[in-house]
N, C-alpha and C. Protein backbone atom coordinates (compact mmCIF):
# COMPACT_ATOMS: atom_id res chain seq x y z
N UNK A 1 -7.86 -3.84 -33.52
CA UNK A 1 -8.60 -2.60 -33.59
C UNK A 1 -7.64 -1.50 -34.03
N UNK A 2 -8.43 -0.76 -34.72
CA UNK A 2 -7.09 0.36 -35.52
C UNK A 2 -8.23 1.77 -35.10
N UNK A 3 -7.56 2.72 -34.43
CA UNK A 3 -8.05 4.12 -34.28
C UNK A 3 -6.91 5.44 -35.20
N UNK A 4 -7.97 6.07 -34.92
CA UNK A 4 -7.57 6.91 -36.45
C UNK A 4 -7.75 8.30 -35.55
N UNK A 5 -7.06 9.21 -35.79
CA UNK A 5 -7.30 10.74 -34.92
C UNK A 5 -6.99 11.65 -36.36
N UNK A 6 -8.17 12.38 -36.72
CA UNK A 6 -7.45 13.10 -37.93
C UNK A 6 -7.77 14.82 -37.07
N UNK A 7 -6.36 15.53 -36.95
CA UNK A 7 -6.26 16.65 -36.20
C UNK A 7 -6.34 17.93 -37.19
N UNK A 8 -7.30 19.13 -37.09
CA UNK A 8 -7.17 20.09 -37.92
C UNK A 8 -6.92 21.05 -37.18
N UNK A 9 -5.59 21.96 -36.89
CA UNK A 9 -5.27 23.01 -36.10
C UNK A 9 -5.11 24.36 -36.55
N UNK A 10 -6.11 25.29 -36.25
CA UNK A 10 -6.01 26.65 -37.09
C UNK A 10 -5.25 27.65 -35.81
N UNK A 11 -4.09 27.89 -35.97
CA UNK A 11 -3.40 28.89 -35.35
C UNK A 11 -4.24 30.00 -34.47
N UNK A 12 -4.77 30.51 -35.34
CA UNK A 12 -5.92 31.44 -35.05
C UNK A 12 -7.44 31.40 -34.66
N UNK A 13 -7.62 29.83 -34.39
CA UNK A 13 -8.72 29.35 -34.49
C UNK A 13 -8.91 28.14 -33.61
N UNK A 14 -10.43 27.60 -33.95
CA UNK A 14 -10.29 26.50 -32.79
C UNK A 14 -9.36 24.79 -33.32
N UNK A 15 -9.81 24.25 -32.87
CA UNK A 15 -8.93 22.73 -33.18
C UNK A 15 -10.37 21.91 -33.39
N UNK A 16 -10.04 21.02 -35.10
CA UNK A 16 -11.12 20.20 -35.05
C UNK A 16 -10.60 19.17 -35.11
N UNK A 17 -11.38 17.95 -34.36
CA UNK A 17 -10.74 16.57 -34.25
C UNK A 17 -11.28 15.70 -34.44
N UNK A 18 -11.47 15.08 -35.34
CA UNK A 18 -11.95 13.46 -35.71
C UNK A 18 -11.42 11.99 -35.46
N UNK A 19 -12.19 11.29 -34.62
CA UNK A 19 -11.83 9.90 -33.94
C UNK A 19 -12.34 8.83 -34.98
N UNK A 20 -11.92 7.37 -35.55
CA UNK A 20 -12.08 6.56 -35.70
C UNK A 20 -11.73 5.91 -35.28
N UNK A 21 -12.67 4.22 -35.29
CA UNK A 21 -12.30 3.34 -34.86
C UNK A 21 -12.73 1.78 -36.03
N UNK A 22 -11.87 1.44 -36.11
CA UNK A 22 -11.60 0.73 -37.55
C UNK A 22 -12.40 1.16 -38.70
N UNK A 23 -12.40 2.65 -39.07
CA UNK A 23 -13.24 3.14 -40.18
C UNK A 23 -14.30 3.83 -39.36
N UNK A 24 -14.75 3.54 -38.09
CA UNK A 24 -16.11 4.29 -38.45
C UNK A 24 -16.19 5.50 -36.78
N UNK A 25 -16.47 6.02 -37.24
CA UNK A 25 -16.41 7.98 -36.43
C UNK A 25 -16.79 7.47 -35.17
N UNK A 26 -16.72 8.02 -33.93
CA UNK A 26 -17.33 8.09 -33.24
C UNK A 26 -17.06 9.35 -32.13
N UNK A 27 -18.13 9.71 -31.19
CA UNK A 27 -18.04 10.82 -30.60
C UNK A 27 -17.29 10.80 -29.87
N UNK A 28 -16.66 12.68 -29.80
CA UNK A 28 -15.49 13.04 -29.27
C UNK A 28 -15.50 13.96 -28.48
N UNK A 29 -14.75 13.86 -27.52
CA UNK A 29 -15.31 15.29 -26.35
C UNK A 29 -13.25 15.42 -26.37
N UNK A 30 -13.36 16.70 -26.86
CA UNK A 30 -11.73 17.27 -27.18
C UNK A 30 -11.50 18.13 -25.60
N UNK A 31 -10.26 17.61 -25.18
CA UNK A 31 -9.87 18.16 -24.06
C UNK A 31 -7.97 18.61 -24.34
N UNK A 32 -8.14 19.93 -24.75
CA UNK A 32 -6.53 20.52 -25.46
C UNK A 32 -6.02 21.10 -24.15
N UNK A 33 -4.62 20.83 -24.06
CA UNK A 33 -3.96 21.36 -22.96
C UNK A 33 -3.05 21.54 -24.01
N UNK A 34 -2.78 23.38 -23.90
CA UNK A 34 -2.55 24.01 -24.93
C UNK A 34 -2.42 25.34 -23.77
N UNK A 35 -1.20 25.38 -22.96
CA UNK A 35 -0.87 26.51 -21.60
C UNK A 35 -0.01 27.89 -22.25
N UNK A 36 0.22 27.60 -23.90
CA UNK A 36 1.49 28.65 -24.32
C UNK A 36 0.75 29.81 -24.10
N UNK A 37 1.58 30.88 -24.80
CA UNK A 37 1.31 32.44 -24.67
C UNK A 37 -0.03 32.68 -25.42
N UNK A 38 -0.64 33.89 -24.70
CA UNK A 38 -2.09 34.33 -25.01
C UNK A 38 -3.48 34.45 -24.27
N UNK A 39 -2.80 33.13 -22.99
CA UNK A 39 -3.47 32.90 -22.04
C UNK A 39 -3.09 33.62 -20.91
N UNK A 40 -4.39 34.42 -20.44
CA UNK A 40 -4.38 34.88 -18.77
C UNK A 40 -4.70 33.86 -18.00
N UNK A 41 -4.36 33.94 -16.98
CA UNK A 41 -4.50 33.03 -15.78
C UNK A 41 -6.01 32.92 -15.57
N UNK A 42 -7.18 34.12 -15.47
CA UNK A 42 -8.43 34.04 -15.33
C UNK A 42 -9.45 32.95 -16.47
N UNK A 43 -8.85 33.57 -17.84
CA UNK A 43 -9.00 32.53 -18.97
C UNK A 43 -8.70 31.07 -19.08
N UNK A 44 -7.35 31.01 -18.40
CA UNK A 44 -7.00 29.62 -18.42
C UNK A 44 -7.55 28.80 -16.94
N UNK A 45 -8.08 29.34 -16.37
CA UNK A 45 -8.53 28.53 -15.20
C UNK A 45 -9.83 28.36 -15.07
N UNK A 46 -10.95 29.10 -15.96
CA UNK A 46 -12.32 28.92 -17.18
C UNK A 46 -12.22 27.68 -18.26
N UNK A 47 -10.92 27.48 -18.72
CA UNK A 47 -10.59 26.22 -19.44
C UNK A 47 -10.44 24.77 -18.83
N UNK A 48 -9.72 25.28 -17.89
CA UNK A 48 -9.25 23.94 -17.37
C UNK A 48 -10.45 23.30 -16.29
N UNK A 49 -11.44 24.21 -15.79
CA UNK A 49 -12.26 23.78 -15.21
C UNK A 49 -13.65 23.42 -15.92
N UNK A 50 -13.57 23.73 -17.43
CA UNK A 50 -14.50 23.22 -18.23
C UNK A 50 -14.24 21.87 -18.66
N UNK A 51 -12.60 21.59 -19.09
CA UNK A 51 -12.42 20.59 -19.64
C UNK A 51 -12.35 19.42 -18.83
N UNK A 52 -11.99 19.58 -17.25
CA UNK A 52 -12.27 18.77 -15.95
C UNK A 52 -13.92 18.58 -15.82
N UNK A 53 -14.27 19.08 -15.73
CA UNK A 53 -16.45 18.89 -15.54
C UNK A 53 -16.68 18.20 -16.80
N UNK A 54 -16.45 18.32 -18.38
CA UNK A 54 -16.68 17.02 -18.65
C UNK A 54 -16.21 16.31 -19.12
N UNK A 55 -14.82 15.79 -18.43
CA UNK A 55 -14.57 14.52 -18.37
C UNK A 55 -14.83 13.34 -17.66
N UNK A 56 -14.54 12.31 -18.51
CA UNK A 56 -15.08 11.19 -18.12
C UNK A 56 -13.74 10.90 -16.80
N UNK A 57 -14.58 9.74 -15.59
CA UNK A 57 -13.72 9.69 -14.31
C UNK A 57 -11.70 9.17 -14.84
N UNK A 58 -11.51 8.31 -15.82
CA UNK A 58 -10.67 8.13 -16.19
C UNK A 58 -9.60 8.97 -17.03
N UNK A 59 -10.75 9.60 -17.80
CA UNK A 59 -9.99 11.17 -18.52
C UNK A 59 -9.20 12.29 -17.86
N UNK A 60 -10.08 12.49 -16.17
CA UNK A 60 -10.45 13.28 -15.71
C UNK A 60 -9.26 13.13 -14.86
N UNK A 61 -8.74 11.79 -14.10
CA UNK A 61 -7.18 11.35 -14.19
C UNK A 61 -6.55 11.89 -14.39
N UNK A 62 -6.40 11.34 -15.70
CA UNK A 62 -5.18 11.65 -16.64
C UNK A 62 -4.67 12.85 -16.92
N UNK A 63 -6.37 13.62 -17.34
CA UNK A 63 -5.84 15.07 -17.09
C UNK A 63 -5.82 16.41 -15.96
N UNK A 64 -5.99 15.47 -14.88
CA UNK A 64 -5.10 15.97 -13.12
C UNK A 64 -3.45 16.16 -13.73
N UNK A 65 -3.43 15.04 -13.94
CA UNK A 65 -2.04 14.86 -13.99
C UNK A 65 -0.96 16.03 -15.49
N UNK A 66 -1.31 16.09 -16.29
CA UNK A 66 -1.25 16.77 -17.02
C UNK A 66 -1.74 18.48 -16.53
N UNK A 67 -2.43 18.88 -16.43
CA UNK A 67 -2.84 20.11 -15.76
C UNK A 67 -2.40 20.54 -14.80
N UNK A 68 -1.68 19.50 -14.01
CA UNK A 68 -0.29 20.29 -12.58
C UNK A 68 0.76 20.46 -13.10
N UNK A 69 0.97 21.49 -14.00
CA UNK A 69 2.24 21.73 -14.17
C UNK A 69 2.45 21.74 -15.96
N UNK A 70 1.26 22.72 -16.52
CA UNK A 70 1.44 21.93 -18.03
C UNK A 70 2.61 22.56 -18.95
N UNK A 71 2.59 21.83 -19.97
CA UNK A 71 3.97 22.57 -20.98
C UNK A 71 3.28 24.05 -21.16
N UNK A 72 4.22 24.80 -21.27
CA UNK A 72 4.07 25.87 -21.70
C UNK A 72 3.61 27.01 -21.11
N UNK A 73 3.28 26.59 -19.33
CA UNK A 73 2.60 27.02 -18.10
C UNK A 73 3.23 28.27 -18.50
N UNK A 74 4.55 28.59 -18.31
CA UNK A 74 5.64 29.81 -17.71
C UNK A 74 4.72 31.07 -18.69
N UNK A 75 4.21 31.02 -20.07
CA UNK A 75 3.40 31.58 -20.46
C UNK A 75 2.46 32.43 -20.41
N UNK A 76 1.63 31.40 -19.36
CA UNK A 76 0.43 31.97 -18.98
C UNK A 76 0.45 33.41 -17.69
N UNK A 77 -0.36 33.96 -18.34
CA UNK A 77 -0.25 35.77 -17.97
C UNK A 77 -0.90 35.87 -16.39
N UNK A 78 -0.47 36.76 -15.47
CA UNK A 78 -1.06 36.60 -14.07
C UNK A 78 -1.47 35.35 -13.29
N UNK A 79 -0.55 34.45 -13.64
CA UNK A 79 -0.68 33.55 -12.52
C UNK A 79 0.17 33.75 -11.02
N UNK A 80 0.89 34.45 -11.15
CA UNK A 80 1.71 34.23 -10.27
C UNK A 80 2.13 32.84 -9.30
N UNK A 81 2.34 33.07 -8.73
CA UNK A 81 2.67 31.73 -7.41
C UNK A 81 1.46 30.48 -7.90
N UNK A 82 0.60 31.23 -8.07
CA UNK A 82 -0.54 30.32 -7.71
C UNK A 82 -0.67 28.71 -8.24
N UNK A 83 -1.52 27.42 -7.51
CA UNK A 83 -1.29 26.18 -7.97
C UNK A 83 -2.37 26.03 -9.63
N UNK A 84 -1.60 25.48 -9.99
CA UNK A 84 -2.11 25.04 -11.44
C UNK A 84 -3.34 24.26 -11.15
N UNK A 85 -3.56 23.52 -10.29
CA UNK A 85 -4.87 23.12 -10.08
C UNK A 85 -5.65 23.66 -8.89
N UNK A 86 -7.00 23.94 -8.69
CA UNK A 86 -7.96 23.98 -7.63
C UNK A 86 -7.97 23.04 -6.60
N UNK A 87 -6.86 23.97 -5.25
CA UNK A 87 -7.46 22.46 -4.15
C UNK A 87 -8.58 22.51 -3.85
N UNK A 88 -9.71 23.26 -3.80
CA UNK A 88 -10.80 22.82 -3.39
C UNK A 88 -11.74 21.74 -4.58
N UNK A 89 -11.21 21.28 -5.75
CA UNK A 89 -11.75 20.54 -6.30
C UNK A 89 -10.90 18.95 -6.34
């Protein structure tokens, strides 16, 4: 099996992403952990709790793990102290 990710990233813009799987498309639910500068803490915790609700239980994993602590955290505007993830979720 051969998968194919063709990534289009506009600086200024959103991210479009195309999945294949030996030639042929299939649907994609894009989950960017993307913590650099630009992001407030209120904004980025609207993101991260969108991209957690719909993921799938295995996605949703993976990106626990990724989301405690992401690259580029130190960035993000008014977080202070606070934990990168929701304990009440």
């Amino acid at each position: 099996m051969t998968v194919e990710a063709v990534i289009v990233r506009d600086p200024d813009g959103p991210t479009s992403l195309w999945v294949l799987i030996d030639g042929e498309p299939v649907e994609v639910v894009e989950s960017c952990v993307d913590a650099g500068a630009g992001w407030d803490w209120e904004d980025w915790t609207e993101h991260r709790d969108l991209i957690l609700g719909r993921a799938s239980p295995a996605a949703r994993e993976l990106l626990l793990g990724v989301l405690d602590g992401p690259p580029g955290g130190q960035y993000v505007e008014g977080r202070e102290d606070r934990p990168w993830l929701d304990p009440a979720a």
